[in-house]
C-alpha atoms as a PDB file:
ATOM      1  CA  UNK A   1       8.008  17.959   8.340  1.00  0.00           C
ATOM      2  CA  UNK A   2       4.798  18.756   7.256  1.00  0.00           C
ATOM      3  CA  UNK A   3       4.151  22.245   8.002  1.00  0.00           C
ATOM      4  CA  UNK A   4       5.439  25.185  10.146  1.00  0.00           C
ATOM      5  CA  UNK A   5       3.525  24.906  13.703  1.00  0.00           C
ATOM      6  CA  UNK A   6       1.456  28.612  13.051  1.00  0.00           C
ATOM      7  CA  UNK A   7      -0.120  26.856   9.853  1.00  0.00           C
ATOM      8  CA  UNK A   8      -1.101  23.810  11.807  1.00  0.00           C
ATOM      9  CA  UNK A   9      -4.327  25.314  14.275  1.00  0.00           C
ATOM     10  CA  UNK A  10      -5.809  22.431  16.680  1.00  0.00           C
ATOM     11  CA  UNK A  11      -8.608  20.562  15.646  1.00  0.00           C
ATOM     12  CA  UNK A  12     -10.864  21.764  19.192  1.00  0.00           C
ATOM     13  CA  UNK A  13      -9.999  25.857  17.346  1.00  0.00           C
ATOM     14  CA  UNK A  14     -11.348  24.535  14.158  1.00  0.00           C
ATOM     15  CA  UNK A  15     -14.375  22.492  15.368  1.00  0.00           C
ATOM     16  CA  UNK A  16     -15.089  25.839  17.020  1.00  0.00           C
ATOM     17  CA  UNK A  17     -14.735  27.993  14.404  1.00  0.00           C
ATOM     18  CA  UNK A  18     -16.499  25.387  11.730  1.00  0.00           C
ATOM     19  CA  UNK A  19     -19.408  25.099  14.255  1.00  0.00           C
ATOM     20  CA  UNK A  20     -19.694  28.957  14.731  1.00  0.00           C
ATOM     21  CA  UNK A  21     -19.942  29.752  11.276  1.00  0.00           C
ATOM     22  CA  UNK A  22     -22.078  27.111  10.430  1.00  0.00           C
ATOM     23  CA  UNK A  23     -24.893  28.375  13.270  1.00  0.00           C
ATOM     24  CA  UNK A  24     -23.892  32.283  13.710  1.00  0.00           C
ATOM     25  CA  UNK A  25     -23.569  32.108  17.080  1.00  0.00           C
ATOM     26  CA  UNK A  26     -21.131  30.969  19.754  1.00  0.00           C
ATOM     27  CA  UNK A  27     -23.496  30.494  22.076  1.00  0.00           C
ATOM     28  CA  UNK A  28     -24.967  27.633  19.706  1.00  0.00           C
ATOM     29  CA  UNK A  29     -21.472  26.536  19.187  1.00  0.00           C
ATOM     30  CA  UNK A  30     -20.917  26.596  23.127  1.00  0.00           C
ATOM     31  CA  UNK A  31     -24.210  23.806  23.374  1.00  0.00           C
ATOM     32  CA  UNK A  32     -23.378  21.750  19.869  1.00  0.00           C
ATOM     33  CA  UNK A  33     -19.555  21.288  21.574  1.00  0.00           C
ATOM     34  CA  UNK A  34     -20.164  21.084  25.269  1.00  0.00           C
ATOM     35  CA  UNK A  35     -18.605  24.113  26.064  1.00  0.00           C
ATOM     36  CA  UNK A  36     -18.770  27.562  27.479  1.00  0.00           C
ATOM     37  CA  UNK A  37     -19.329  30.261  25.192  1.00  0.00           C
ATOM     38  CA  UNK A  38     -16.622  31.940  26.705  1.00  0.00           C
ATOM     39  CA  UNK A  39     -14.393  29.052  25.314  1.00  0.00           C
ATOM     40  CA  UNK A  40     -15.904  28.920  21.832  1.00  0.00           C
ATOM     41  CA  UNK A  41     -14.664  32.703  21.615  1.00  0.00           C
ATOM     42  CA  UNK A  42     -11.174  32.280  22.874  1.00  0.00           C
ATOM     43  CA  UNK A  43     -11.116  29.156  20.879  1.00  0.00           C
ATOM     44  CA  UNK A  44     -11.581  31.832  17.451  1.00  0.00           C
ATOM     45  CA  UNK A  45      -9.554  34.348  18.680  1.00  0.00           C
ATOM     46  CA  UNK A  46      -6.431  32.437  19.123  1.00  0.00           C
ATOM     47  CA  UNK A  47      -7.258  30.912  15.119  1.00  0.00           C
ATOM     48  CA  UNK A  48      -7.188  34.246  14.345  1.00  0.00           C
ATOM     49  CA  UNK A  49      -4.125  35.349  16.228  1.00  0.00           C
ATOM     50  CA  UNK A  50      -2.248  32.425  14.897  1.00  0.00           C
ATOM     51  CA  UNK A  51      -3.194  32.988  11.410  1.00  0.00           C
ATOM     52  CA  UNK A  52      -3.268  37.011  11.669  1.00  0.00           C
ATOM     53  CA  UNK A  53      -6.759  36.967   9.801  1.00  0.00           C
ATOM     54  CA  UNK A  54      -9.629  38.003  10.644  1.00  0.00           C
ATOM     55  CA  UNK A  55     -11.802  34.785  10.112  1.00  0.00           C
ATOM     56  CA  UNK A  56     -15.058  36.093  11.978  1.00  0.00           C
ATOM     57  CA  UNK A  57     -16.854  39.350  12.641  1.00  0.00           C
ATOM     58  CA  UNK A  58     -20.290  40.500  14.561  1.00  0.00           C
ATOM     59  CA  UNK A  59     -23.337  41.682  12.707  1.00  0.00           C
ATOM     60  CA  UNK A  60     -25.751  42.455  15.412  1.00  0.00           C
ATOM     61  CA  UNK A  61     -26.661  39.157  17.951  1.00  0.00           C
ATOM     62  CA  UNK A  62     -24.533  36.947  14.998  1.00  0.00           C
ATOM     63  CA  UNK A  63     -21.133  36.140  13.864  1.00  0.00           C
ATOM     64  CA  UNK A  64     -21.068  36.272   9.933  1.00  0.00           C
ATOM     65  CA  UNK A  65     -17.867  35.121   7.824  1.00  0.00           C
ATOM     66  CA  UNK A  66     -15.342  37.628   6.328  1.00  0.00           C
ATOM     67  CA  UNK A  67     -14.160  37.033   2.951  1.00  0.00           C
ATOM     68  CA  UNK A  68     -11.085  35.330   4.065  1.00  0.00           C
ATOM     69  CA  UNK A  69     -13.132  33.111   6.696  1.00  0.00           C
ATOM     70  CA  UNK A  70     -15.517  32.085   3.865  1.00  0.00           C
ATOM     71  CA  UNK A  71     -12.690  30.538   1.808  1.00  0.00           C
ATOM     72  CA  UNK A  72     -10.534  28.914   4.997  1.00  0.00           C
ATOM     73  CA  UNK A  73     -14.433  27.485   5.965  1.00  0.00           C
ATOM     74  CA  UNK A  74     -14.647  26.147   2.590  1.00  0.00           C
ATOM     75  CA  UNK A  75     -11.108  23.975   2.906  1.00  0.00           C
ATOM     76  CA  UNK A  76     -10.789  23.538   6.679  1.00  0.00           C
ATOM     77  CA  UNK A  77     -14.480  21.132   5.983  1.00  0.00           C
ATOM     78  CA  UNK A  78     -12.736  19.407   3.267  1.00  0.00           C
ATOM     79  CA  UNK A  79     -10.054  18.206   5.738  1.00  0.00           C
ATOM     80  CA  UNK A  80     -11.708  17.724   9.001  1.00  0.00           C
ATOM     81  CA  UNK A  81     -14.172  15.153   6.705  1.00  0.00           C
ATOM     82  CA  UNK A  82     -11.365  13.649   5.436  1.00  0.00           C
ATOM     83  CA  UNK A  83      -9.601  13.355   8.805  1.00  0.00           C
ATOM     84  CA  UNK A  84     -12.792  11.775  10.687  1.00  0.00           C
ATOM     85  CA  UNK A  85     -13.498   9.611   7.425  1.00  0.00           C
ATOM     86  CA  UNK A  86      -9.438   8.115   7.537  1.00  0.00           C
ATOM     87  CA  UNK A  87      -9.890   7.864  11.963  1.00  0.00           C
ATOM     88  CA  UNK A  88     -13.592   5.763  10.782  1.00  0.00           C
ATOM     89  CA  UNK A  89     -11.376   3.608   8.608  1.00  0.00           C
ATOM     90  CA  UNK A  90      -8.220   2.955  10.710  1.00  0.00           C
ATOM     91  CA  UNK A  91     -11.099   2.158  13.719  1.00  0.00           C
ATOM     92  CA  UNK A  92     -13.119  -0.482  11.704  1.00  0.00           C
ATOM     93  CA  UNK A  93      -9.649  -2.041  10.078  1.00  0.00           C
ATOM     94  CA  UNK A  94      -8.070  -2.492  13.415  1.00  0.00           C
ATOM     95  CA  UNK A  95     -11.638  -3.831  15.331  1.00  0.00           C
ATOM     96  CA  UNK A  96     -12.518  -5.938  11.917  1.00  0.00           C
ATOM     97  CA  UNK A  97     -10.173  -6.802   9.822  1.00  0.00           C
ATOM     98  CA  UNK A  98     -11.091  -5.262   6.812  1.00  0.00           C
ATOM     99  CA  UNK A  99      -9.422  -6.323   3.221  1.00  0.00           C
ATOM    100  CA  UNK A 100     -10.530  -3.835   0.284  1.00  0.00           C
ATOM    101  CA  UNK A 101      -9.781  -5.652  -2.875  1.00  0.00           C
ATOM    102  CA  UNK A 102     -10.163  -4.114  -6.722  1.00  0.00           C
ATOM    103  CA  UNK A 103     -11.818  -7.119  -9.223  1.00  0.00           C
ATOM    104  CA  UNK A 104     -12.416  -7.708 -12.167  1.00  0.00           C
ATOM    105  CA  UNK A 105     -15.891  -8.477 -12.849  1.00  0.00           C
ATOM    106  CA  UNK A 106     -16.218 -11.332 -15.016  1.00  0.00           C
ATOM    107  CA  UNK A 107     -13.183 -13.143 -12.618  1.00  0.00           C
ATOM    108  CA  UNK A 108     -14.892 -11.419  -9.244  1.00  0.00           C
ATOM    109  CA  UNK A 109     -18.792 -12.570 -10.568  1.00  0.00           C
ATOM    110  CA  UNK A 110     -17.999 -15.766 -11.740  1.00  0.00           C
ATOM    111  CA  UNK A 111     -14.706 -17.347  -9.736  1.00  0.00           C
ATOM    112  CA  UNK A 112     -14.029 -15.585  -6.982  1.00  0.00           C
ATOM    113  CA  UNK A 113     -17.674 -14.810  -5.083  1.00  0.00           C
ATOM    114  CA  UNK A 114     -18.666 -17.857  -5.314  1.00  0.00           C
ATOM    115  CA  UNK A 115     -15.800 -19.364  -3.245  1.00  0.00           C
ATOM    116  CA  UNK A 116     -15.326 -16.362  -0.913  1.00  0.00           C
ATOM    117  CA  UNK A 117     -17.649 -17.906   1.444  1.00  0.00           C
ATOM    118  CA  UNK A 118     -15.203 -20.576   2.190  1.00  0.00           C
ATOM    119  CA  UNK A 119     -12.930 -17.651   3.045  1.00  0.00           C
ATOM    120  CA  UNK A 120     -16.005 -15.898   5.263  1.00  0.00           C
ATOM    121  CA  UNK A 121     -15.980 -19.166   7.169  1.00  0.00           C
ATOM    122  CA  UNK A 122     -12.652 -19.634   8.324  1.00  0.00           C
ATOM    123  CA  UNK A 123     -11.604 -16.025   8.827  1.00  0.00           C
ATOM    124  CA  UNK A 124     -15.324 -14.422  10.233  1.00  0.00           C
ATOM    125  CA  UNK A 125     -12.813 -11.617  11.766  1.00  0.00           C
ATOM    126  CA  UNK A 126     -12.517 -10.286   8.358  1.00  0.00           C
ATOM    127  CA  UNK A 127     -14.668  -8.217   6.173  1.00  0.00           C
ATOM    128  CA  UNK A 128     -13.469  -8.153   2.415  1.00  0.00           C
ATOM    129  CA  UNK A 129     -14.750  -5.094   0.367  1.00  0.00           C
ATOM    130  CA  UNK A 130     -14.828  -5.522  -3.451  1.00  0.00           C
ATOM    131  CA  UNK A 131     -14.837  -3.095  -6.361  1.00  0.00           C
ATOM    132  CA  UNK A 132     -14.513  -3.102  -9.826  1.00  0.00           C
ATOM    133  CA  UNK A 133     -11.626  -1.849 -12.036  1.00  0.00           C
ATOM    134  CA  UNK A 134     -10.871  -2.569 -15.775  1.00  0.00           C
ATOM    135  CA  UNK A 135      -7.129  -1.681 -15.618  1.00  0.00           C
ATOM    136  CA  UNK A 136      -3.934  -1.662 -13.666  1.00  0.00           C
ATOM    137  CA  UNK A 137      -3.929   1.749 -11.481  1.00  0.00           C
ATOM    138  CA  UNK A 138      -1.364   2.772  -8.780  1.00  0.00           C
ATOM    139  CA  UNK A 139      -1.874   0.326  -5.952  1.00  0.00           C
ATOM    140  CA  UNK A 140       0.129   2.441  -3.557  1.00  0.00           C
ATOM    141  CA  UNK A 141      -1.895   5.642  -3.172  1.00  0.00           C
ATOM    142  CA  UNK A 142      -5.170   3.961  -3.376  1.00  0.00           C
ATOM    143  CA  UNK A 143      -7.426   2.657  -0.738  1.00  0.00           C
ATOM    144  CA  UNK A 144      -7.012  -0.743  -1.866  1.00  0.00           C
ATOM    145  CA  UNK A 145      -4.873  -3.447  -0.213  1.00  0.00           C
ATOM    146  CA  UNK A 146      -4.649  -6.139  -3.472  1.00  0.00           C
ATOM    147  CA  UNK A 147      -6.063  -6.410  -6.697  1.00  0.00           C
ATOM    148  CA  UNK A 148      -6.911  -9.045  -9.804  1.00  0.00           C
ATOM    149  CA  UNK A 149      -4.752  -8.596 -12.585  1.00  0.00           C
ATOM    150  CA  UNK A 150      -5.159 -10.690 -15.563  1.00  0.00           C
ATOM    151  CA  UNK A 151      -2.160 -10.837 -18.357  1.00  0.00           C
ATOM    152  CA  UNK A 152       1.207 -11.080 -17.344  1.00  0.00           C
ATOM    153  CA  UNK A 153       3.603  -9.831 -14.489  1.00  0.00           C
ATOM    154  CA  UNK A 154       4.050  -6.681 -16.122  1.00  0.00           C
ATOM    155  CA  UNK A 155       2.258  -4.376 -13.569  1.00  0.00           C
ATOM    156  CA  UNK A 156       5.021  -2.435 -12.011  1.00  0.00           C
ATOM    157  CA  UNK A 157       5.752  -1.826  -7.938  1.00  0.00           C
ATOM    158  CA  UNK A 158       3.846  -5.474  -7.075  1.00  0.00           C
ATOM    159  CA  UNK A 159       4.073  -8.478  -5.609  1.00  0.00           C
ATOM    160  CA  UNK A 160       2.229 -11.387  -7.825  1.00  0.00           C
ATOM    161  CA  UNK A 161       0.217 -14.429  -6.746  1.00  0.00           C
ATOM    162  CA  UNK A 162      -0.376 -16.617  -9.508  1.00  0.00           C
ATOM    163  CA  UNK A 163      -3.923 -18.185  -9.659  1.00  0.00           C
ATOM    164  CA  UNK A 164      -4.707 -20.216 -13.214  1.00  0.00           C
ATOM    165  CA  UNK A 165      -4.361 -19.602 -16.547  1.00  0.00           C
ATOM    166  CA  UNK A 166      -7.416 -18.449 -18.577  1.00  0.00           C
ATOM    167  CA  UNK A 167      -9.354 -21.250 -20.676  1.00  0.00           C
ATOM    168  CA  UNK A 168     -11.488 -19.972 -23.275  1.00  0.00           C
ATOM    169  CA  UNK A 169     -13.829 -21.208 -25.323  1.00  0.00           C
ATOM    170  CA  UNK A 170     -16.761 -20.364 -28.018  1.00  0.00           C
ATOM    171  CA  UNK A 171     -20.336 -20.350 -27.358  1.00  0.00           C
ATOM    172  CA  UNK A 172     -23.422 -19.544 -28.943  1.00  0.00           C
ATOM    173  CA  UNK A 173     -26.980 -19.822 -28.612  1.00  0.00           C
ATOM    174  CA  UNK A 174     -28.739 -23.537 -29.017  1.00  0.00           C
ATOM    175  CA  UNK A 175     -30.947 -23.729 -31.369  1.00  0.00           C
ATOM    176  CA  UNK A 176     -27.363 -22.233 -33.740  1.00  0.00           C
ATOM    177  CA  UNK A 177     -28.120 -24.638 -36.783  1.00  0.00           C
ATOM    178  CA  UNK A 178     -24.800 -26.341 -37.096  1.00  0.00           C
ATOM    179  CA  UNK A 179     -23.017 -25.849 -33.805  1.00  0.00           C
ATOM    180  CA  UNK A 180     -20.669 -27.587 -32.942  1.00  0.00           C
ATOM    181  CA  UNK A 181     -19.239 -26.923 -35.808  1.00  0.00           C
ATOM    182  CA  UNK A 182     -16.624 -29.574 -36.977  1.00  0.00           C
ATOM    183  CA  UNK A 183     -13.825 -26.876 -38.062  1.00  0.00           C
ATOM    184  CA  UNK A 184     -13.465 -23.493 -36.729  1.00  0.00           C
ATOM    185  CA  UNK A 185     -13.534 -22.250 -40.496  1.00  0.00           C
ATOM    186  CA  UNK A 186     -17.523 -22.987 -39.742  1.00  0.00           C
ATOM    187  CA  UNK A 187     -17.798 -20.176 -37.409  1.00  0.00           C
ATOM    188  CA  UNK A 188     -16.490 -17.686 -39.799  1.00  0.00           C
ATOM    189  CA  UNK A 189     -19.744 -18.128 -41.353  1.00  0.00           C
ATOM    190  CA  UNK A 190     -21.497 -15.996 -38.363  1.00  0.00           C
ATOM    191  CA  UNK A 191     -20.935 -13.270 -36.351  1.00  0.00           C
ATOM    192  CA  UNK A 192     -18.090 -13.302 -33.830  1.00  0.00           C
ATOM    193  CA  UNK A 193     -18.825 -10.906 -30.712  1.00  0.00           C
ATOM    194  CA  UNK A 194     -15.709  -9.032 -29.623  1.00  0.00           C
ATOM    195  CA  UNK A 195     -14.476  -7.840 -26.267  1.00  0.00           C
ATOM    196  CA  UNK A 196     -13.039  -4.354 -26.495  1.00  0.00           C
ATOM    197  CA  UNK A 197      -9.757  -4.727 -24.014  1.00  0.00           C
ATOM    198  CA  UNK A 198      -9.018  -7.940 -25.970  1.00  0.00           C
ATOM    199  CA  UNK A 199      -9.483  -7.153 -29.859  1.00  0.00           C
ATOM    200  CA  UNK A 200      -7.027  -9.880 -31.060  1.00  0.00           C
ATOM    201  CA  UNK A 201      -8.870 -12.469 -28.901  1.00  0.00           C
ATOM    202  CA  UNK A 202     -10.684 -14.214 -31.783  1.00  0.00           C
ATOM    203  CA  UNK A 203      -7.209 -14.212 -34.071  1.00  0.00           C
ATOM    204  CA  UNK A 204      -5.480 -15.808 -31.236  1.00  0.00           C
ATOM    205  CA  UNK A 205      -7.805 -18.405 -30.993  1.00  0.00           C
ATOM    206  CA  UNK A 206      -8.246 -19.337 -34.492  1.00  0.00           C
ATOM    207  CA  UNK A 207      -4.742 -19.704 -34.707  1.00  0.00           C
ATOM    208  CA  UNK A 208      -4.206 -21.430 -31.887  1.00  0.00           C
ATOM    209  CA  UNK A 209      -6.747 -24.147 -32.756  1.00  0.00           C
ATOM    210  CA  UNK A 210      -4.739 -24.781 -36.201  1.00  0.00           C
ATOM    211  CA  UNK A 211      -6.803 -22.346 -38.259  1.00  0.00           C
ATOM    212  CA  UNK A 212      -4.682 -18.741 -38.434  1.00  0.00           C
ATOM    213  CA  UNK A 213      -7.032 -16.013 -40.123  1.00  0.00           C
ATOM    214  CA  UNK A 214      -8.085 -12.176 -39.855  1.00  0.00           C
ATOM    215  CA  UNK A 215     -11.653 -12.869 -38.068  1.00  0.00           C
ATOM    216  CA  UNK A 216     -14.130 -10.240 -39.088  1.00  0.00           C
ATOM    217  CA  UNK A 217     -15.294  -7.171 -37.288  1.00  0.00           C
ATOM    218  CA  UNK A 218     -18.582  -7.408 -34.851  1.00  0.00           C
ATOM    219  CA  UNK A 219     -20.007  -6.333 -31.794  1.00  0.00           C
ATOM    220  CA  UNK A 220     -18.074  -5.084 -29.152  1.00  0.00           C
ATOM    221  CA  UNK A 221     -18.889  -5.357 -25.977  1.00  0.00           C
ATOM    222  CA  UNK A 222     -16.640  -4.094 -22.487  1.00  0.00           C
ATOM    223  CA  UNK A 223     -17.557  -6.982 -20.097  1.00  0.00           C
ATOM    224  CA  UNK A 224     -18.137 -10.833 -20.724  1.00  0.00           C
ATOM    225  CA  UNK A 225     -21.626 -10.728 -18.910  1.00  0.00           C
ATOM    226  CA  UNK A 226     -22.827  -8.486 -21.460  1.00  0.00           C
ATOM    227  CA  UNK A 227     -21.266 -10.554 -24.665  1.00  0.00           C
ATOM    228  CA  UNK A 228     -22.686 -13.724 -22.992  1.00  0.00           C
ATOM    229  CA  UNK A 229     -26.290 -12.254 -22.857  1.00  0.00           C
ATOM    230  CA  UNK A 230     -25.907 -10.968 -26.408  1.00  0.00           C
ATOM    231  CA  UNK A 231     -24.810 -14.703 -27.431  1.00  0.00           C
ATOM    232  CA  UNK A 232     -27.494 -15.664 -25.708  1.00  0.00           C
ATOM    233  CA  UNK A 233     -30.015 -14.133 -27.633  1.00  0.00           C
ATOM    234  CA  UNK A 234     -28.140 -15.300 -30.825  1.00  0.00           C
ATOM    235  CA  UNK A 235     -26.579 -11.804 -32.025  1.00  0.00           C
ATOM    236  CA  UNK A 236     -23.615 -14.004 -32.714  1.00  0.00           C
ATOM    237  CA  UNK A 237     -20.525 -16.276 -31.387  1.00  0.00           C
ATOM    238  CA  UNK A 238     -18.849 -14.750 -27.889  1.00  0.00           C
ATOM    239  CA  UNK A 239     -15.518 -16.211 -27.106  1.00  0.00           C
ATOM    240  CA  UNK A 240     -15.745 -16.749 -23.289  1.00  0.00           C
ATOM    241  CA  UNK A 241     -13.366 -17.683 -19.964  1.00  0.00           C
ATOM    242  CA  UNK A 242     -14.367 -21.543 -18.875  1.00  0.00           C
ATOM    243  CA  UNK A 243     -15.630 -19.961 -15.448  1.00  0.00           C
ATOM    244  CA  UNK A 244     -18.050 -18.012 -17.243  1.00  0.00           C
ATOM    245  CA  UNK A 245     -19.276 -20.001 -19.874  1.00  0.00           C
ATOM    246  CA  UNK A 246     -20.017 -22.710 -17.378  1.00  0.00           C
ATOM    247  CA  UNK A 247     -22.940 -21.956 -15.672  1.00  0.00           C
ATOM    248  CA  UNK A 248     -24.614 -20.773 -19.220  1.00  0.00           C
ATOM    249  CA  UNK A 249     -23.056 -24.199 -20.795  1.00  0.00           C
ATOM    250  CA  UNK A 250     -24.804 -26.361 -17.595  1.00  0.00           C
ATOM    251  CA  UNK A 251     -28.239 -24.959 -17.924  1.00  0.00           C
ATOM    252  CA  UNK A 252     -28.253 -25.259 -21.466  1.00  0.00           C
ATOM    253  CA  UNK A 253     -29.038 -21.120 -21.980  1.00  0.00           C
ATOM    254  CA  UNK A 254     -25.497 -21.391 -24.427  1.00  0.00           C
ATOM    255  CA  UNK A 255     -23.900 -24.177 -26.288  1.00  0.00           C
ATOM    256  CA  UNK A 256     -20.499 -25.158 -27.796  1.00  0.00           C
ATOM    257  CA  UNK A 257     -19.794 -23.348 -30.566  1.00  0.00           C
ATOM    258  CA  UNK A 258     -17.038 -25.648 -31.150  1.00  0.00           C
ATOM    259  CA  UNK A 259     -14.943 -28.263 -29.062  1.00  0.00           C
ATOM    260  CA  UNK A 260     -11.765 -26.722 -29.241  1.00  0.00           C
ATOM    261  CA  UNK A 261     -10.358 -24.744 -26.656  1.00  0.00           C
ATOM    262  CA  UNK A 262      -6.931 -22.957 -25.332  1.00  0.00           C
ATOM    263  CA  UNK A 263      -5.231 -21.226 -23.134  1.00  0.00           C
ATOM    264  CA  UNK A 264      -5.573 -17.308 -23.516  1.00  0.00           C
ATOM    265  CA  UNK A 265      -3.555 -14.615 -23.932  1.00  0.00           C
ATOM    266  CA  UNK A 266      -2.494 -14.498 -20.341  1.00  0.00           C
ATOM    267  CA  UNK A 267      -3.415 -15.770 -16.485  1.00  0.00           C
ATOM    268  CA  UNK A 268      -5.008 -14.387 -13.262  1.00  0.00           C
ATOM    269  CA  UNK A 269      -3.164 -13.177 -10.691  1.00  0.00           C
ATOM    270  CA  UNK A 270      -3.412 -11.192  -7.134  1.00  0.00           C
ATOM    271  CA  UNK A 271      -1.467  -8.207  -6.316  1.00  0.00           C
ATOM    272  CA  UNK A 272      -0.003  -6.001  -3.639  1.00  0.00           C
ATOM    273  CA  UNK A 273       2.255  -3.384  -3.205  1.00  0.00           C
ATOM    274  CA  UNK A 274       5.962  -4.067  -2.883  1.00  0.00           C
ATOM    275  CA  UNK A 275       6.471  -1.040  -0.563  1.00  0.00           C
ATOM    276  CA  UNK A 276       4.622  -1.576   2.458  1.00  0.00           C
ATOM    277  CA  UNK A 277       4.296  -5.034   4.409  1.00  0.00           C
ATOM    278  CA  UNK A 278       0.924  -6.424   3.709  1.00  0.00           C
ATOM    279  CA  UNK A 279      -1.997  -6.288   6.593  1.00  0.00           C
ATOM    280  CA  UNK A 280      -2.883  -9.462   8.020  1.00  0.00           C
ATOM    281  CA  UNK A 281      -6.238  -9.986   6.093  1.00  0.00           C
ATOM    282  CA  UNK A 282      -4.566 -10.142   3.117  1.00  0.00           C
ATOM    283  CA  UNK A 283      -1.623 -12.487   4.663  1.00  0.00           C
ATOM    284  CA  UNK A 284      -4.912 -14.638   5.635  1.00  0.00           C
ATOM    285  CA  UNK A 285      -6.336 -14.247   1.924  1.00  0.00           C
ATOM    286  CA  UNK A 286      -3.207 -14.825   0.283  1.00  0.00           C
ATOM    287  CA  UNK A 287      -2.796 -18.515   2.523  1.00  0.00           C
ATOM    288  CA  UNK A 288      -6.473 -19.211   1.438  1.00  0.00           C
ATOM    289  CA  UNK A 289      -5.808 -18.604  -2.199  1.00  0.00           C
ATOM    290  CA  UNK A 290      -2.906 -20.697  -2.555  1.00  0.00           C
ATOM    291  CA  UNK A 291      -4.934 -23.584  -0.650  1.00  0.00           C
ATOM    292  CA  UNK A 292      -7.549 -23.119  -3.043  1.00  0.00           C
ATOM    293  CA  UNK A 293      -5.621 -22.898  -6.209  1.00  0.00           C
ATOM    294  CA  UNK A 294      -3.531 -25.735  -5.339  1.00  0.00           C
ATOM    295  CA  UNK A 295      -5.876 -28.348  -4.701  1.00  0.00           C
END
């Protein structure tokens, strides 16, 4: 149960009151609703008999707010937007299809967007909404139906898709004198640009490739766009995902730093809530993404 009846008022008493003490007058209130005046004024009295306040009182031709009808205004506006806003929502998911996902940008910019036409195409009765967070959040509370999660199934109350593993490899600018380096001891010799949610990236790498070491400090950056430009422009080394380094690598704006790559720390995956069934856009997106990932 959510509340005792008396502290639940219908939503025609508080349109009425809302619109009466927004224009000081029921007559106003009467035209903006499509109602009588009379109405309007039976429609505050009963708020007022069912909360046994006095919300409203007449100075002169207008109705000003009492102290107590100033702060029930102030919260009754809160919830009637949020009511119409969740009503706008339910509407457009149930006539559209409408799959709100939370990305990661490097993995939304650079895999996923560029294949989600494919997606558009076969499934036009579905809009997909995208928005950016860094880390894992409570899924079930939010307004999102899936996210990206990259690491390892260790985000609690989901279900996990896996997608790939996460190639990286270092790049730097072309004209680096040098590059490719023959050993990775080479690079040690120049800057290495960091990423700040993966500090031990560059030690994992180095030993991975054969050549285990505590790689100097350096730039820090929070997203792999922003270390790529930086590379770029030849403030150092950035160690980058294959699916972002591409592009740069194929129109020669970054180079190899080195030929060696490896798997990351961890893989891509999507997720969902365990506790409710999932809607079918993301039933449809799911089937799309294991077509995709498996071919």
């Amino acid at each position: 149960m959510i509340a005792p009846r008396r502290y639940l008022p219908s939503i025609s008493a508080l349109l009425a009151f809302e619109a009466c003490a927004r224009l000081g007058s029921a007559t106003q209130a009467a035209t903006e609703l499509s109602l009588t005046q009379s109405a309007i004024s039976r429609q505050i009295k009963a708020l007022e008999g069912q909360l046994g306040v006095q919300l409203m009182a007449r100075q002169g031709r207008r109705l000003v707010l009492t102290q107590a009808g100033t702060e029930y205004l102030r919260e009754i506006r809160d919830v009637l937007g949020r009511l119409a806003q969740a009503s706008v929502n339910a509407a457009t998911e149930l006539q559209s299809g409408v799959l709100s996902l939370a990305i990661l940008p490097a993995f939304g910019m650079h895999w996923l967007a560029p294949r989600l036409s494919d997606f558009a195409a076969e499934h036009r009765e579905v809009t997909v909404n995208l928005s950016t967070r860094l880390q894992p959040f409570a899924l079930g509370p939010s307004p999102f139906d899936a996210a990206i999660h990259f690491g390892h199934e260790d985000w609690p109350g989901v279900h996990y898709l896996p997608l790939m593993p996460e190639v990286v490899v270092p790049v730097c600018a072309p004209n680096l004198t040098g590059a490719p380096f023959e050993t990775p001891a080479h690079l040690l010799a120049h800057p290495l640009l960091h990423l700040e949610t993966r500090p031990r990236a560059w030690a994992r790498w180095f030993e991975a490739v054969g050549h285990p070491c505590d790689p100097p400090h350096g730039m820090m950056f929070d997203q792999f766009a922003t270390m790529a430009q930086a590379a770029l422009h030849g403030l150092g080394i950035a160690l980058l995902p294959t699916f972002v380094a591409e592009p740069y690598l194929k129109d020669g704006q970054l180079a190899l730093a080195s030929n060696k790559t490896t798997e990351s720390i961890g893989s891509y995956y999507l997720v969902w809530p365990e506790d409710r069934p999932a809607p079918p856009p993301l039933v449809a997106f799911c089937d799309w993404l294991k077509k995709l990932t498996n071919s």
